[in-house]
N, C-alpha and C. Protein backbone atom coordinates (compact mmCIF):
# COMPACT_ATOMS: atom_id res chain seq x y z
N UNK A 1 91.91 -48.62 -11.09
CA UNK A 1 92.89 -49.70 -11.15
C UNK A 1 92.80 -50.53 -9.86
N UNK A 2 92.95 -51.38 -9.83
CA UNK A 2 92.66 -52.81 -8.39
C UNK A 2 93.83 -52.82 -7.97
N UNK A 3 94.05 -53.39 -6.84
CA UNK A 3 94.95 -53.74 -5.82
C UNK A 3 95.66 -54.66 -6.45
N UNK A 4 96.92 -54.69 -6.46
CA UNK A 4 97.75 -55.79 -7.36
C UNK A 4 98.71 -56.37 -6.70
N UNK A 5 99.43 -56.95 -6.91
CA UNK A 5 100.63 -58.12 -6.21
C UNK A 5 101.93 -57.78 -6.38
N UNK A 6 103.10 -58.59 -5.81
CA UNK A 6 104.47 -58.44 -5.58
C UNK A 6 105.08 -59.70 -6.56
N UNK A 7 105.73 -59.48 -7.38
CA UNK A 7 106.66 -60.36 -7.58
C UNK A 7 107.86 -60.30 -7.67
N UNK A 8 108.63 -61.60 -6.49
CA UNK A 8 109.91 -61.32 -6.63
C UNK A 8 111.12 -61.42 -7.57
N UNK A 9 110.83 -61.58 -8.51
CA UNK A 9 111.43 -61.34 -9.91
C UNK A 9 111.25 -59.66 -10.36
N UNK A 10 110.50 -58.91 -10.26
CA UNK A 10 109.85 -57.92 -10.83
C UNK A 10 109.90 -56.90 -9.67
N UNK A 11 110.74 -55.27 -9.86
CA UNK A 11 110.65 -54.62 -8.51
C UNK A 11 109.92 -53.80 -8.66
N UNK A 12 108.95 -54.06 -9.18
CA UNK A 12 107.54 -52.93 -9.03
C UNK A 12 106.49 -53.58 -8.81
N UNK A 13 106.03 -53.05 -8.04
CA UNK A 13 104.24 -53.81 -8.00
C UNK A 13 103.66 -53.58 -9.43
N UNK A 14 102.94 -55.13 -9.15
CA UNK A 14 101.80 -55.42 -10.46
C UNK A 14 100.28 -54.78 -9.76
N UNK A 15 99.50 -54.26 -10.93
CA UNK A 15 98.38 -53.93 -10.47
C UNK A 15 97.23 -54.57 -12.06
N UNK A 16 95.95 -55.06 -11.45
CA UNK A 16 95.19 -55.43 -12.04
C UNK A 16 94.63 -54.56 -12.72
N UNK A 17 94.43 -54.24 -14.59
CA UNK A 17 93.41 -53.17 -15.29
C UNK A 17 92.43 -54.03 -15.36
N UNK A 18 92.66 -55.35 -15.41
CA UNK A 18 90.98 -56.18 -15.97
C UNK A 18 91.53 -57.28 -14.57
N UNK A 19 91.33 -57.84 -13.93
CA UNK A 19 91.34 -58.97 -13.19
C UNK A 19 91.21 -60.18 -13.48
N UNK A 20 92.02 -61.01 -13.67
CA UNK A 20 91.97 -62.69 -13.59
C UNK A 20 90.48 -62.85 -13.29
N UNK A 21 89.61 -64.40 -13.86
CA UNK A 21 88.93 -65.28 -12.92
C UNK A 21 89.56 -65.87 -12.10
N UNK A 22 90.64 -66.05 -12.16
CA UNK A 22 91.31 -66.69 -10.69
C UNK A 22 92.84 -66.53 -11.06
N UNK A 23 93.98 -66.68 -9.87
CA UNK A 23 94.96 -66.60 -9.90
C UNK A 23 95.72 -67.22 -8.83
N UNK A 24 97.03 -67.45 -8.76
CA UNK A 24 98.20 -68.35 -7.78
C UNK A 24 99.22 -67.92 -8.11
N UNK A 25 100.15 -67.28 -7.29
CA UNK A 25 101.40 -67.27 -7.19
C UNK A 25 102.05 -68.14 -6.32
N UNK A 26 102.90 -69.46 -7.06
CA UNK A 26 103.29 -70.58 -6.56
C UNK A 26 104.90 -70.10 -5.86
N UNK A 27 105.11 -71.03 -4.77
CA UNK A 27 106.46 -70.76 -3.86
C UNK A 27 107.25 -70.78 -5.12
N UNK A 28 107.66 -71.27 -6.24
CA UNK A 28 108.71 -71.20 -7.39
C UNK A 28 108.94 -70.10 -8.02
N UNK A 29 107.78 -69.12 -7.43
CA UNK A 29 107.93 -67.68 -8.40
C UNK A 29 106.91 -67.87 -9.40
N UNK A 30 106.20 -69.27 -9.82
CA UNK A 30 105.46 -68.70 -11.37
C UNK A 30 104.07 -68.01 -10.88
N UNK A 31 103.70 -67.90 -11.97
CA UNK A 31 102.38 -66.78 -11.80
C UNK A 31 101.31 -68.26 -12.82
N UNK A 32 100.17 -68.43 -11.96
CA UNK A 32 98.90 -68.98 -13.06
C UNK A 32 97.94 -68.01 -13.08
N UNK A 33 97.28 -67.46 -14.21
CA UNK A 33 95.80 -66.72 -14.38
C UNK A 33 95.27 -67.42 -15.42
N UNK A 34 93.67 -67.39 -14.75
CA UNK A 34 92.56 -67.80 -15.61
C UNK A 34 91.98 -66.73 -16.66
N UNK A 35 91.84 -66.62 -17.83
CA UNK A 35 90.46 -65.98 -18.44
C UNK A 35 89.45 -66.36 -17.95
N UNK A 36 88.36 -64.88 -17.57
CA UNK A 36 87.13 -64.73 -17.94
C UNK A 36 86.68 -65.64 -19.41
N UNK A 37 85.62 -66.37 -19.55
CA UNK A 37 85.31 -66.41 -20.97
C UNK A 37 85.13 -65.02 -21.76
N UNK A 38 85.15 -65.45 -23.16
CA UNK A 38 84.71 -64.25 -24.24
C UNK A 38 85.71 -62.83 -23.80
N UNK A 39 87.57 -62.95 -23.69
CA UNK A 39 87.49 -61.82 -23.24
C UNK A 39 89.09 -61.67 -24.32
N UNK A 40 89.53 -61.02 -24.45
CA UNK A 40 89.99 -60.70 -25.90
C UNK A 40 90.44 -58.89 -25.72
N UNK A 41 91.58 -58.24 -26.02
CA UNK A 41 92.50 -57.33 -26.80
C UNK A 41 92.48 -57.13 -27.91
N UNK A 42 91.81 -56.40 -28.71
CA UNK A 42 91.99 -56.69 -30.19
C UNK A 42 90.98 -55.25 -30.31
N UNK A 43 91.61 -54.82 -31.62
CA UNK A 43 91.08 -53.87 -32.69
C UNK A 43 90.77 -53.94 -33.70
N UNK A 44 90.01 -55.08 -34.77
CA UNK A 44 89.95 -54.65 -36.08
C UNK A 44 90.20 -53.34 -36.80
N UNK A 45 91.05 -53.85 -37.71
CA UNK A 45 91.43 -52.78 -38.63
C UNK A 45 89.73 -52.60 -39.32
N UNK A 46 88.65 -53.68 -39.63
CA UNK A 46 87.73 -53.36 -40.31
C UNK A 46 86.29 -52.69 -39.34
N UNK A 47 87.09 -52.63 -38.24
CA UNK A 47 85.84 -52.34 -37.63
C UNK A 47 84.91 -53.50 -36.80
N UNK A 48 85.34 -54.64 -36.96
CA UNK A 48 84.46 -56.01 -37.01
C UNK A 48 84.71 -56.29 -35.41
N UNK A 49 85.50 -55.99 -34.92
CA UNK A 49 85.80 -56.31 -33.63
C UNK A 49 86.49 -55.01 -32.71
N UNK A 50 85.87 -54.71 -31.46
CA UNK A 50 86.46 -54.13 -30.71
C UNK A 50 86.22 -54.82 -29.51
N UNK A 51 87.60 -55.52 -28.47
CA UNK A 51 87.49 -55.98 -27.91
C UNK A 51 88.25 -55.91 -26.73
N UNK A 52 88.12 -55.49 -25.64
CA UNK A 52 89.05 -54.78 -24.54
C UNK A 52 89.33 -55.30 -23.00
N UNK A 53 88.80 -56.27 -22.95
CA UNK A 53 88.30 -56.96 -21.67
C UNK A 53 89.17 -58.29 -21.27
N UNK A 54 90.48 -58.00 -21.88
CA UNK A 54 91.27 -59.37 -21.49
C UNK A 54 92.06 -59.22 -20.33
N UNK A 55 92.22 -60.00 -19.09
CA UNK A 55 92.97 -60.05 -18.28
C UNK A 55 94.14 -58.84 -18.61
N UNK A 56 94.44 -57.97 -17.46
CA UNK A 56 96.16 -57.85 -17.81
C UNK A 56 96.73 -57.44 -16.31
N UNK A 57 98.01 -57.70 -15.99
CA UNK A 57 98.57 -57.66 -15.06
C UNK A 57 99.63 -56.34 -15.26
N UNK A 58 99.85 -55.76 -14.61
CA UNK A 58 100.53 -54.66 -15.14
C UNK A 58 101.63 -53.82 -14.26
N UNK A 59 102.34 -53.55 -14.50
CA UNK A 59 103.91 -52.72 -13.84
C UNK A 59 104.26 -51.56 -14.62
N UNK A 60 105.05 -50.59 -14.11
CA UNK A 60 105.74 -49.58 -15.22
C UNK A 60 107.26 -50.15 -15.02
N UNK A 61 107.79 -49.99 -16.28
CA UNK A 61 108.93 -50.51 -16.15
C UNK A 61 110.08 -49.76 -16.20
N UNK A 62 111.63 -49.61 -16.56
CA UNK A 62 112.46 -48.67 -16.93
C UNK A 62 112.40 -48.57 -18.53
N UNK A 63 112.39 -47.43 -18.84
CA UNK A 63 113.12 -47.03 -20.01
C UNK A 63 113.71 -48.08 -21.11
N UNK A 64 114.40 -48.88 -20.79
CA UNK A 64 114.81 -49.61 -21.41
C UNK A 64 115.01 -51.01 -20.28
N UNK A 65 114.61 -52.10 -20.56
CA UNK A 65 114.18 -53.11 -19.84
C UNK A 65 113.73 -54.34 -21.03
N UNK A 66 113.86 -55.45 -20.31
CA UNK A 66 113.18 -56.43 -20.72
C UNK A 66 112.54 -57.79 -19.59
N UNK A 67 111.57 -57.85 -20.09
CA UNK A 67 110.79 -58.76 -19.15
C UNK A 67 110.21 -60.32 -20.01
N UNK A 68 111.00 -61.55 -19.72
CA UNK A 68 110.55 -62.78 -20.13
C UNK A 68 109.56 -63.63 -18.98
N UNK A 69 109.36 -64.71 -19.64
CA UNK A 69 109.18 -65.61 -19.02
C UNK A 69 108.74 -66.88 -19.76
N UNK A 70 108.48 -68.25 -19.21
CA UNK A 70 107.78 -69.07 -19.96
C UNK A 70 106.61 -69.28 -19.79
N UNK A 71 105.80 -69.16 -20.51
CA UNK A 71 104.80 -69.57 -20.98
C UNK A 71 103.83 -71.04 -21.24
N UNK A 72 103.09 -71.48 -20.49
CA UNK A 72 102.86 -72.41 -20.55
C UNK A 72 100.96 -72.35 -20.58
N UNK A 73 100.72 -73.11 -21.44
CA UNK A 73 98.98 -72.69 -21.72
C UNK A 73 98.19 -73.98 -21.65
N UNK A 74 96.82 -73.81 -20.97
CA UNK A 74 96.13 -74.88 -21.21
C UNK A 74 95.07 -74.25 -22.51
N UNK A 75 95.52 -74.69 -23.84
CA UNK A 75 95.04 -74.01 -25.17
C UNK A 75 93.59 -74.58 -25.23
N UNK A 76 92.41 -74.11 -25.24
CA UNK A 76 91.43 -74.98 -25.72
C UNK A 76 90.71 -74.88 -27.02
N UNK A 77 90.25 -73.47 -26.63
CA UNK A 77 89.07 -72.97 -28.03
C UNK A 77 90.03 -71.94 -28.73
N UNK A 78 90.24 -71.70 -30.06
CA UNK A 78 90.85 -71.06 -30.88
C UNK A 78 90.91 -69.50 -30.54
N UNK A 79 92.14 -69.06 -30.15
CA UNK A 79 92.74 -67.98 -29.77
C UNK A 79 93.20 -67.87 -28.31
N UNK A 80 92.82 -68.91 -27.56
CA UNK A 80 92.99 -69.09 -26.54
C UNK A 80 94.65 -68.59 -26.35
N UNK A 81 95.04 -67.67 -25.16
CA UNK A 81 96.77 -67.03 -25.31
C UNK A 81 96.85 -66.74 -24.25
N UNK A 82 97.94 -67.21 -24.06
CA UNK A 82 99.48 -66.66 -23.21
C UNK A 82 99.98 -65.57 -23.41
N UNK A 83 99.81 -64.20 -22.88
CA UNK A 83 100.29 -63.12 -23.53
C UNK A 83 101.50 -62.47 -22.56
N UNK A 84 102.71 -62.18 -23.03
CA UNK A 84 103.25 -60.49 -22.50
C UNK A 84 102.93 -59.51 -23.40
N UNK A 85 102.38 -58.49 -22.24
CA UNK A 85 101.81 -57.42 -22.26
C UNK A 85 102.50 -55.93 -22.65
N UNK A 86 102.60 -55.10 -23.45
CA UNK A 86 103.54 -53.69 -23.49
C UNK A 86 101.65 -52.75 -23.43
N UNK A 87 100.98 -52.00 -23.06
CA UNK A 87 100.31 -50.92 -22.67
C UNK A 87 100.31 -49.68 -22.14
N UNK A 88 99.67 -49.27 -22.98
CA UNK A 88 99.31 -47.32 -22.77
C UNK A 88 97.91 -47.30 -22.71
N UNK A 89 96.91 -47.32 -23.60
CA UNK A 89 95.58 -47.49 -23.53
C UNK A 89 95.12 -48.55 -24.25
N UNK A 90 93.87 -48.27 -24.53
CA UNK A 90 92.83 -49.32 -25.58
C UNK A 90 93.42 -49.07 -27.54
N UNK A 91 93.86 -48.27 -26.98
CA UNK A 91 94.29 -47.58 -28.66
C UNK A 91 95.83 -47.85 -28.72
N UNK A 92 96.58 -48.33 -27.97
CA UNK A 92 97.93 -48.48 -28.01
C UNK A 92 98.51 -49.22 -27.24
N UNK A 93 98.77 -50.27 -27.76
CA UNK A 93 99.33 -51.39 -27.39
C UNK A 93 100.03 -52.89 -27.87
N UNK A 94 100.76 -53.74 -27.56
CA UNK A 94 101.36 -54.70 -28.11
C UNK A 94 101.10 -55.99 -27.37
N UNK A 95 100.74 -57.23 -28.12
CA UNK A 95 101.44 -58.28 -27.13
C UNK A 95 102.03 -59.38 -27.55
N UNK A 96 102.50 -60.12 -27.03
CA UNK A 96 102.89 -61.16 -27.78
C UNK A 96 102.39 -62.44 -27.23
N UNK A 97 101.99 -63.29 -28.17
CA UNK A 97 100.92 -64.74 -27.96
C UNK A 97 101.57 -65.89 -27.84
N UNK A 98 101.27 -66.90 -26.91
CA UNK A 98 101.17 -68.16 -27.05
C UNK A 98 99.92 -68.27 -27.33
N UNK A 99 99.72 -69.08 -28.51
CA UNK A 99 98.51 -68.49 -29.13
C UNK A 99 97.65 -70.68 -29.77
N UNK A 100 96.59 -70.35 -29.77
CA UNK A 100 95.71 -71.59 -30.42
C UNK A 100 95.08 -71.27 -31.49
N UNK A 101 95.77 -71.37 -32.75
CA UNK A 101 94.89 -70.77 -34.32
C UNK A 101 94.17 -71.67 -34.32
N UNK A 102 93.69 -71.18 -35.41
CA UNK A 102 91.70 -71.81 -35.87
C UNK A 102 92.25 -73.26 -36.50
N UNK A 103 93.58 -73.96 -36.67
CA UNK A 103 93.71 -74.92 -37.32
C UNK A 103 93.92 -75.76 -35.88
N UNK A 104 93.88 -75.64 -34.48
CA UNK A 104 94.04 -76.26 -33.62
C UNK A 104 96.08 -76.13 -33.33
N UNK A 105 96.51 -75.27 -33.45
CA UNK A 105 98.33 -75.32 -33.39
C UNK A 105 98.28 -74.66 -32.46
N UNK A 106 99.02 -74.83 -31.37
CA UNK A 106 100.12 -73.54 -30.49
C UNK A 106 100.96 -73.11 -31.80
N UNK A 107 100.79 -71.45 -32.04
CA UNK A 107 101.67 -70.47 -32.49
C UNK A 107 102.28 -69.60 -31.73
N UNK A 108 103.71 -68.87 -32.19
CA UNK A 108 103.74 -67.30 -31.74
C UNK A 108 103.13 -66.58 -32.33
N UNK A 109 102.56 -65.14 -31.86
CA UNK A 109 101.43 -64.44 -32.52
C UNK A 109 101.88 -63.35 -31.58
N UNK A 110 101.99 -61.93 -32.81
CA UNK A 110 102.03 -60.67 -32.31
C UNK A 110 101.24 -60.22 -32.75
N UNK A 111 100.75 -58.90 -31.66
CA UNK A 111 100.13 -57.69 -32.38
C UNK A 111 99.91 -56.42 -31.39
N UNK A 112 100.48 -55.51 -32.91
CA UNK A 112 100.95 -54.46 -32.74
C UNK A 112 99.53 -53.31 -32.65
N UNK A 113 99.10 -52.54 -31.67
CA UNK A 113 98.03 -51.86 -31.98
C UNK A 113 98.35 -50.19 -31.83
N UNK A 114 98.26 -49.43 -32.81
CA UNK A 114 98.19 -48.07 -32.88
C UNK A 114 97.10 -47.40 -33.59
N UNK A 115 96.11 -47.52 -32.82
CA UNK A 115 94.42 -46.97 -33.36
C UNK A 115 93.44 -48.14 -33.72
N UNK A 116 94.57 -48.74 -34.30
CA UNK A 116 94.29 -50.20 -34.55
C UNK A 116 95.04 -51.41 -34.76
N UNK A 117 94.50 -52.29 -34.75
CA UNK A 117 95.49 -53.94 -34.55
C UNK A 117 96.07 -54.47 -36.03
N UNK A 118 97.21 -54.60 -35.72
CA UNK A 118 98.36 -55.25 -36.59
C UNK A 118 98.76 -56.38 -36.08
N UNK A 119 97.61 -57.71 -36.55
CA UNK A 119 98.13 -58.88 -36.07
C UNK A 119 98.82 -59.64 -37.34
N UNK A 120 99.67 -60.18 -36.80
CA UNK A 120 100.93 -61.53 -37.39
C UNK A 120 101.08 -62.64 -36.74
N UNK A 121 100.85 -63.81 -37.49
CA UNK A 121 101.69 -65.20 -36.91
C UNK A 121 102.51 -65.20 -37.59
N UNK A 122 103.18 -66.10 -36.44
CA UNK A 122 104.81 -66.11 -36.15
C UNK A 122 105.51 -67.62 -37.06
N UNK A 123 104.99 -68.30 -35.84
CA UNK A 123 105.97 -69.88 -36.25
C UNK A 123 104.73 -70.63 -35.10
N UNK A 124 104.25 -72.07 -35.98
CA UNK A 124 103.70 -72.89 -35.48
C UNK A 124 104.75 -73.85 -34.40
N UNK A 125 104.44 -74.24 -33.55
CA UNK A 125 105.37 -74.84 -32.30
C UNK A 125 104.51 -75.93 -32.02
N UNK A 126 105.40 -77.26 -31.46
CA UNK A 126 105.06 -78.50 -31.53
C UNK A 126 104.08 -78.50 -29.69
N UNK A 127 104.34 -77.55 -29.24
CA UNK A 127 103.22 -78.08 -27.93
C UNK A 127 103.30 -76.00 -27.27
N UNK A 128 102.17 -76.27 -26.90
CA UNK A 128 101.91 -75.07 -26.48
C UNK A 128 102.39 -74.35 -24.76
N UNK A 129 103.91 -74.25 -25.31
CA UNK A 129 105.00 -73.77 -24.35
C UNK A 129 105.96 -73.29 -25.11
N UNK A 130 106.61 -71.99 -24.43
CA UNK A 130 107.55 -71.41 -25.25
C UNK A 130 108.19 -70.40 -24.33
N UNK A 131 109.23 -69.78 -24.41
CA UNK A 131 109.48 -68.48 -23.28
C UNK A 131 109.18 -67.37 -24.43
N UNK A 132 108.91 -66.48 -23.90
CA UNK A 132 108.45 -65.23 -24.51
C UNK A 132 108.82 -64.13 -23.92
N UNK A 133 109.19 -62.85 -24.43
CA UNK A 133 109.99 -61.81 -24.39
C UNK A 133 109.64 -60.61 -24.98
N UNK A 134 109.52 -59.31 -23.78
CA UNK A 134 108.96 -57.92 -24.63
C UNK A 134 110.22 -57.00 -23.79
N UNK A 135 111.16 -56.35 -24.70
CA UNK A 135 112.42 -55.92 -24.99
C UNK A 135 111.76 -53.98 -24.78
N UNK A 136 112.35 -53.41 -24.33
CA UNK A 136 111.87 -51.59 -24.54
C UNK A 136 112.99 -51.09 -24.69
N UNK A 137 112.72 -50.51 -26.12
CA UNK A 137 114.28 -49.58 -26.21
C UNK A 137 114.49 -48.47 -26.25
N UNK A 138 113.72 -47.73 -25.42
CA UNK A 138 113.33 -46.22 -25.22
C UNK A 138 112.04 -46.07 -25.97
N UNK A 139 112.64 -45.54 -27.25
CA UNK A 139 111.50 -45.11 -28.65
C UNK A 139 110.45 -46.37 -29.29
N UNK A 140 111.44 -47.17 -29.09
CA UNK A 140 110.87 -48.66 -29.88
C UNK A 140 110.80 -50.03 -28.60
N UNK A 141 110.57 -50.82 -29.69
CA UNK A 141 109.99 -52.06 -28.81
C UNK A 141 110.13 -53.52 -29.42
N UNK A 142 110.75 -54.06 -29.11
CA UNK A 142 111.22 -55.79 -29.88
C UNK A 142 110.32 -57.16 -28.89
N UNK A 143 110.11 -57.90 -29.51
CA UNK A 143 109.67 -58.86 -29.49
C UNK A 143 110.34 -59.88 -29.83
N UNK A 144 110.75 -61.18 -28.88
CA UNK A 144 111.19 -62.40 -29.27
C UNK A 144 110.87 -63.42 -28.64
N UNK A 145 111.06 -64.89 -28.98
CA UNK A 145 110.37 -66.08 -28.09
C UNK A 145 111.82 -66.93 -28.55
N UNK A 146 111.48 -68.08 -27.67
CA UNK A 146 112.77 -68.82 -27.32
C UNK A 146 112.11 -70.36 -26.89
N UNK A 147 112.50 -71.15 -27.63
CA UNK A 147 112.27 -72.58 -27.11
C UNK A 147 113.11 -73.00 -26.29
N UNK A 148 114.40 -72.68 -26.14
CA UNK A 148 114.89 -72.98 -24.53
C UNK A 148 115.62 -71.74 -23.86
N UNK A 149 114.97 -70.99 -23.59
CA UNK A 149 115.53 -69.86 -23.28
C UNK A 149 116.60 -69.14 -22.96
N UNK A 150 117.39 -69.74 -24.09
CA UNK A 150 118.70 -69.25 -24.53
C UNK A 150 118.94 -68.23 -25.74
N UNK A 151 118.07 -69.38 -26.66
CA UNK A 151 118.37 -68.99 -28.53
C UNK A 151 117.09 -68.30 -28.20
N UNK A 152 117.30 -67.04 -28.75
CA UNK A 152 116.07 -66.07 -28.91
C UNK A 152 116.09 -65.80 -30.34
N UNK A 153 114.43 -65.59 -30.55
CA UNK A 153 114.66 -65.90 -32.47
C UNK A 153 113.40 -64.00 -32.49
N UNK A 154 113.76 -63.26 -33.66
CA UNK A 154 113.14 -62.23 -33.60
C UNK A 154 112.04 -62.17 -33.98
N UNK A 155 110.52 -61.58 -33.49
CA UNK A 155 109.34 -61.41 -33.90
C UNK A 155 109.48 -60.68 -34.25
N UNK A 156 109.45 -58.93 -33.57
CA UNK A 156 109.17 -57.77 -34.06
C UNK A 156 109.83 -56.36 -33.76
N UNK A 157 109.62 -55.62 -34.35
CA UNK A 157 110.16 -54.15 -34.15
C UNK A 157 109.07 -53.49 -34.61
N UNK A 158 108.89 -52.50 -33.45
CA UNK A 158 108.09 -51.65 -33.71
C UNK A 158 108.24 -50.00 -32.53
N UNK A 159 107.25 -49.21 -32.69
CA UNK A 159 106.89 -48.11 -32.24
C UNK A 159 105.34 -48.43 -31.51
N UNK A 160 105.00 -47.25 -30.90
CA UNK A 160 103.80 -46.85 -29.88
C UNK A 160 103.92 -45.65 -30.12
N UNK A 161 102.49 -45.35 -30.21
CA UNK A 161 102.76 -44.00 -30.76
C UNK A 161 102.06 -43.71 -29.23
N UNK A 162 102.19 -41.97 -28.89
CA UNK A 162 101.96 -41.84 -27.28
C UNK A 162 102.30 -42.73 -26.43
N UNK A 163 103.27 -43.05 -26.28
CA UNK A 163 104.09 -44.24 -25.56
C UNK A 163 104.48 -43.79 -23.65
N UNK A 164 104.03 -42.48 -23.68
CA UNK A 164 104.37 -42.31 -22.34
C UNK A 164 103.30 -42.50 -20.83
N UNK A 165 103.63 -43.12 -20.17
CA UNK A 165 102.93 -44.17 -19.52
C UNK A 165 102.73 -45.55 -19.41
N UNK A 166 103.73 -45.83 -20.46
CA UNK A 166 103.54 -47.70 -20.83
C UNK A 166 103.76 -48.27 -19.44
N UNK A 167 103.18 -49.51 -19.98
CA UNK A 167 102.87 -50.30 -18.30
C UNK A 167 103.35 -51.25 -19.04
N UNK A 168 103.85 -52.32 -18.60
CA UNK A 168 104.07 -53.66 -19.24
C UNK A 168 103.88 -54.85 -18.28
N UNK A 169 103.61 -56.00 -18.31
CA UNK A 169 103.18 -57.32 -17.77
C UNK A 169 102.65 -58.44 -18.54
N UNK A 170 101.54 -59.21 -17.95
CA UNK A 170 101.03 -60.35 -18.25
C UNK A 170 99.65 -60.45 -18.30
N UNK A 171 99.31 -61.15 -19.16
CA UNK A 171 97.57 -61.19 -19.75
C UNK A 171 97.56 -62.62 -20.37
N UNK A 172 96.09 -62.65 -20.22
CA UNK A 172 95.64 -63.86 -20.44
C UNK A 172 94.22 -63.75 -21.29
N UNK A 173 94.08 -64.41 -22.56
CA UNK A 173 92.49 -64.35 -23.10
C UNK A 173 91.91 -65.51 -24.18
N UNK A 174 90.91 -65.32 -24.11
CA UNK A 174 89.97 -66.31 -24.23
C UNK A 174 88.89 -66.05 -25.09
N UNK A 175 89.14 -65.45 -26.57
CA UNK A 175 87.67 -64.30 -27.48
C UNK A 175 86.73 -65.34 -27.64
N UNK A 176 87.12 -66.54 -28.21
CA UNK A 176 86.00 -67.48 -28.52
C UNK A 176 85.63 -68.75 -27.81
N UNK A 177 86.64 -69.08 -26.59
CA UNK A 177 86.05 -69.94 -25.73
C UNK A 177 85.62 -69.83 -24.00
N UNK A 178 85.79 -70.60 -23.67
CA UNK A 178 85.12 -70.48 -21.92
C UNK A 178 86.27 -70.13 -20.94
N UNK A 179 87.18 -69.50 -21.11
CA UNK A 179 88.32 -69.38 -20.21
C UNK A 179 89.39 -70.48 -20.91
N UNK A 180 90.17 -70.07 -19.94
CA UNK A 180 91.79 -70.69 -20.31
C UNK A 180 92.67 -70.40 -19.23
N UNK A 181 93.35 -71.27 -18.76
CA UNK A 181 94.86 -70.95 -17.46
C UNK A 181 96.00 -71.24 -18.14
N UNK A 182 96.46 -70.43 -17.70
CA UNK A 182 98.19 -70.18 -18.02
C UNK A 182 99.10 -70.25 -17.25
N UNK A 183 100.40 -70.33 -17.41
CA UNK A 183 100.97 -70.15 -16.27
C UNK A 183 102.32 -69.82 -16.72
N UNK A 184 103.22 -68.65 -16.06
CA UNK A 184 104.29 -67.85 -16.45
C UNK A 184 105.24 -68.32 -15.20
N UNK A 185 106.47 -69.02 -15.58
CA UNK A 185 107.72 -69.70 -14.49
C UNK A 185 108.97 -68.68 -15.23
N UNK A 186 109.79 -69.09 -14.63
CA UNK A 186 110.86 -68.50 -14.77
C UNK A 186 111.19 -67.21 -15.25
N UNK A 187 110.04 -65.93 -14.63
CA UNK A 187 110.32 -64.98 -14.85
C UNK A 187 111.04 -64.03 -14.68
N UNK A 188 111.54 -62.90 -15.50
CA UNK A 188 112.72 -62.36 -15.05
C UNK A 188 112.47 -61.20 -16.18
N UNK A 189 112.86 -59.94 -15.13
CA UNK A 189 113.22 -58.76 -14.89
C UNK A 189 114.40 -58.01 -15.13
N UNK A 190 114.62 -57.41 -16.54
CA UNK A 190 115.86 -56.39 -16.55
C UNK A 190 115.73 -55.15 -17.01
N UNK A 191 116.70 -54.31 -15.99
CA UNK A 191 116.33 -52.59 -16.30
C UNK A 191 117.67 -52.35 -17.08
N UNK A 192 117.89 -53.06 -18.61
CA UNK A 192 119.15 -52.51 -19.24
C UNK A 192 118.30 -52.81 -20.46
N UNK A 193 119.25 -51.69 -21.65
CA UNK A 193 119.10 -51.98 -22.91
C UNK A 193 119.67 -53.20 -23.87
N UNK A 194 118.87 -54.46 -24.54
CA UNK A 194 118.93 -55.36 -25.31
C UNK A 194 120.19 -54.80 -26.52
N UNK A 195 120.98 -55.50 -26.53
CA UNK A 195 122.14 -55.31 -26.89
C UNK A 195 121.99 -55.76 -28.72
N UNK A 196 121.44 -56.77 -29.11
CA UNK A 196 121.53 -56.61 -30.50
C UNK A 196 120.21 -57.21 -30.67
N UNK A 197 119.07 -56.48 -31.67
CA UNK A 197 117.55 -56.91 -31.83
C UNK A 197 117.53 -57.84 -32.78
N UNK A 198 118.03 -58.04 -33.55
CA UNK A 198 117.93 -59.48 -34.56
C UNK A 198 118.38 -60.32 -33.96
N UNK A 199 119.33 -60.72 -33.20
CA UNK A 199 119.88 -61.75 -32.57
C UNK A 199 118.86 -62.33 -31.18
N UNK A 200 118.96 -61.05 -30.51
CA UNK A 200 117.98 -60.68 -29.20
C UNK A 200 119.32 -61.13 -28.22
N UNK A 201 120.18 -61.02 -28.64
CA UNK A 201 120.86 -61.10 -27.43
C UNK A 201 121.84 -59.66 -26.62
C-alpha cells in the first residue's frame, strides 16, 4: 500500500491501493485525481472482463458512517467516472459513478461486486456533476446522490459479503479512454448511523 494523504474533512489518513496519474489537494478542501488510461474496477458476471487497476484512494472508516462529496468530472470516452469507493478486495466491493454511458450522458451508476459485478444505471443527469454518497450501516450499505446536496434520492441497498476490513474513499477510471480528472469539493465525513435509507436522510 503507498504513502497516502490527510484530509481535513476525513480523520483518518487516505492511503493509495492503485495511485492517481496525478493529483491536487486545493486550499478549499477539494481533492482532483487523474486516471491512468485503460484503467477500470469491474468483474464480468460473463467472464469478459476482469479489470482491477482503477485509481482508489482509501481510509477505514467507523462502523457506521457516511462519506459524500461532489463530484465533478471532465467525462470524455465512455465510462469515464467519478467514483465513491466502499472496498475489501478485488472480489468485494461497491461504487458509485458519475459515470459517461456509451450514448455520450453523465449518469448515476452503481455497482455492487460480490465474486462478481452487479452493475445498474441510475438516472441520466443534465451535466456531469452531482454529490454522491456511500452510507455504512454496520451489516449493509446504501447508496445515494443529490443534485443539491440536500434532497438525497436512493440508489441502493446492499451487503458485502466478508466485509471485514472495508476501506472506503475515492477513485477515479477510465476502461475505454486516455484518462480523465475529477474533482471531489465539499467533502464530508460522518461517524453516525443514516437515519432513514429511502429518504437518505
Amino acid at each position: 500500500m503507498n504513502a497516502g494523504l490527510q484530509l481535513d474533512s476525513i480523520p483518518a489518513a487516505l492511503h493509495w491501493d492503485v495511485p492517481a496519474a496525478g493529483h491536487m489537494l486545493h486550499a478549499d478542501g477539494s481533492l482532483q485525481m487523474t486516471a491512468p488510461p485503460r484503467t477500470d474496477l469491474f468483474v464480468d458476471p460473463r467472464g469478459m472482463v476482469d479489470m482491477t487497476n482503477s485509481t482508489r484512494l482509501l481510509f477505514q472508516p467507523d462502523e457506521h458512517f457516511t462519506l459524500s462529496a461532489h463530484a465533478r468530472g471532465d467525462l470524455v470516452a465512455t465510462y469515464d467516472a467519478a467514483v465513491l469507493m466502499l472496498y475489501v478486495d478485488d472480489r468485494h466491493w461497491a461504487k458509485l459513478c458519475l459515470e459517461l454511458s456509451p450514448q455520450g450522458q453523465p449518469m448515476i451508476v452503481s455497482v455492487v461486486t460480490n465474486g462478481v459485478s452487479d452493475d445498474c444505471n441510475s438516472v441520466v443527469l443534465d451535466a456531469a456533476a452531482a454529490y454522491l454518497r456511500v452510507a455504512g450501516l454496520g451489516t449493509a450499505f446504501a447508496l445515494h446522490y443529490s443534485l443539491d446536496g440536500a434532497t438525497w434520492h436512493f440508489v441502493r441497498y446492499f451487503a458485502l459479503q466478508h466485509s471485514a476490513g472495508l476501506r472506503a474513499g475515492f477513485s477515479v477510471q477510465s476502461p475505454t479512454g486516455d484518462g480523465c480528472t475529477v474533482t471531489f469539493s465539499s467533502i464530508q465525513y460522518a461517524p453516525h448511523l443514516l437515519g432513514d435509507l429511502r429518504s437518505g436522510e
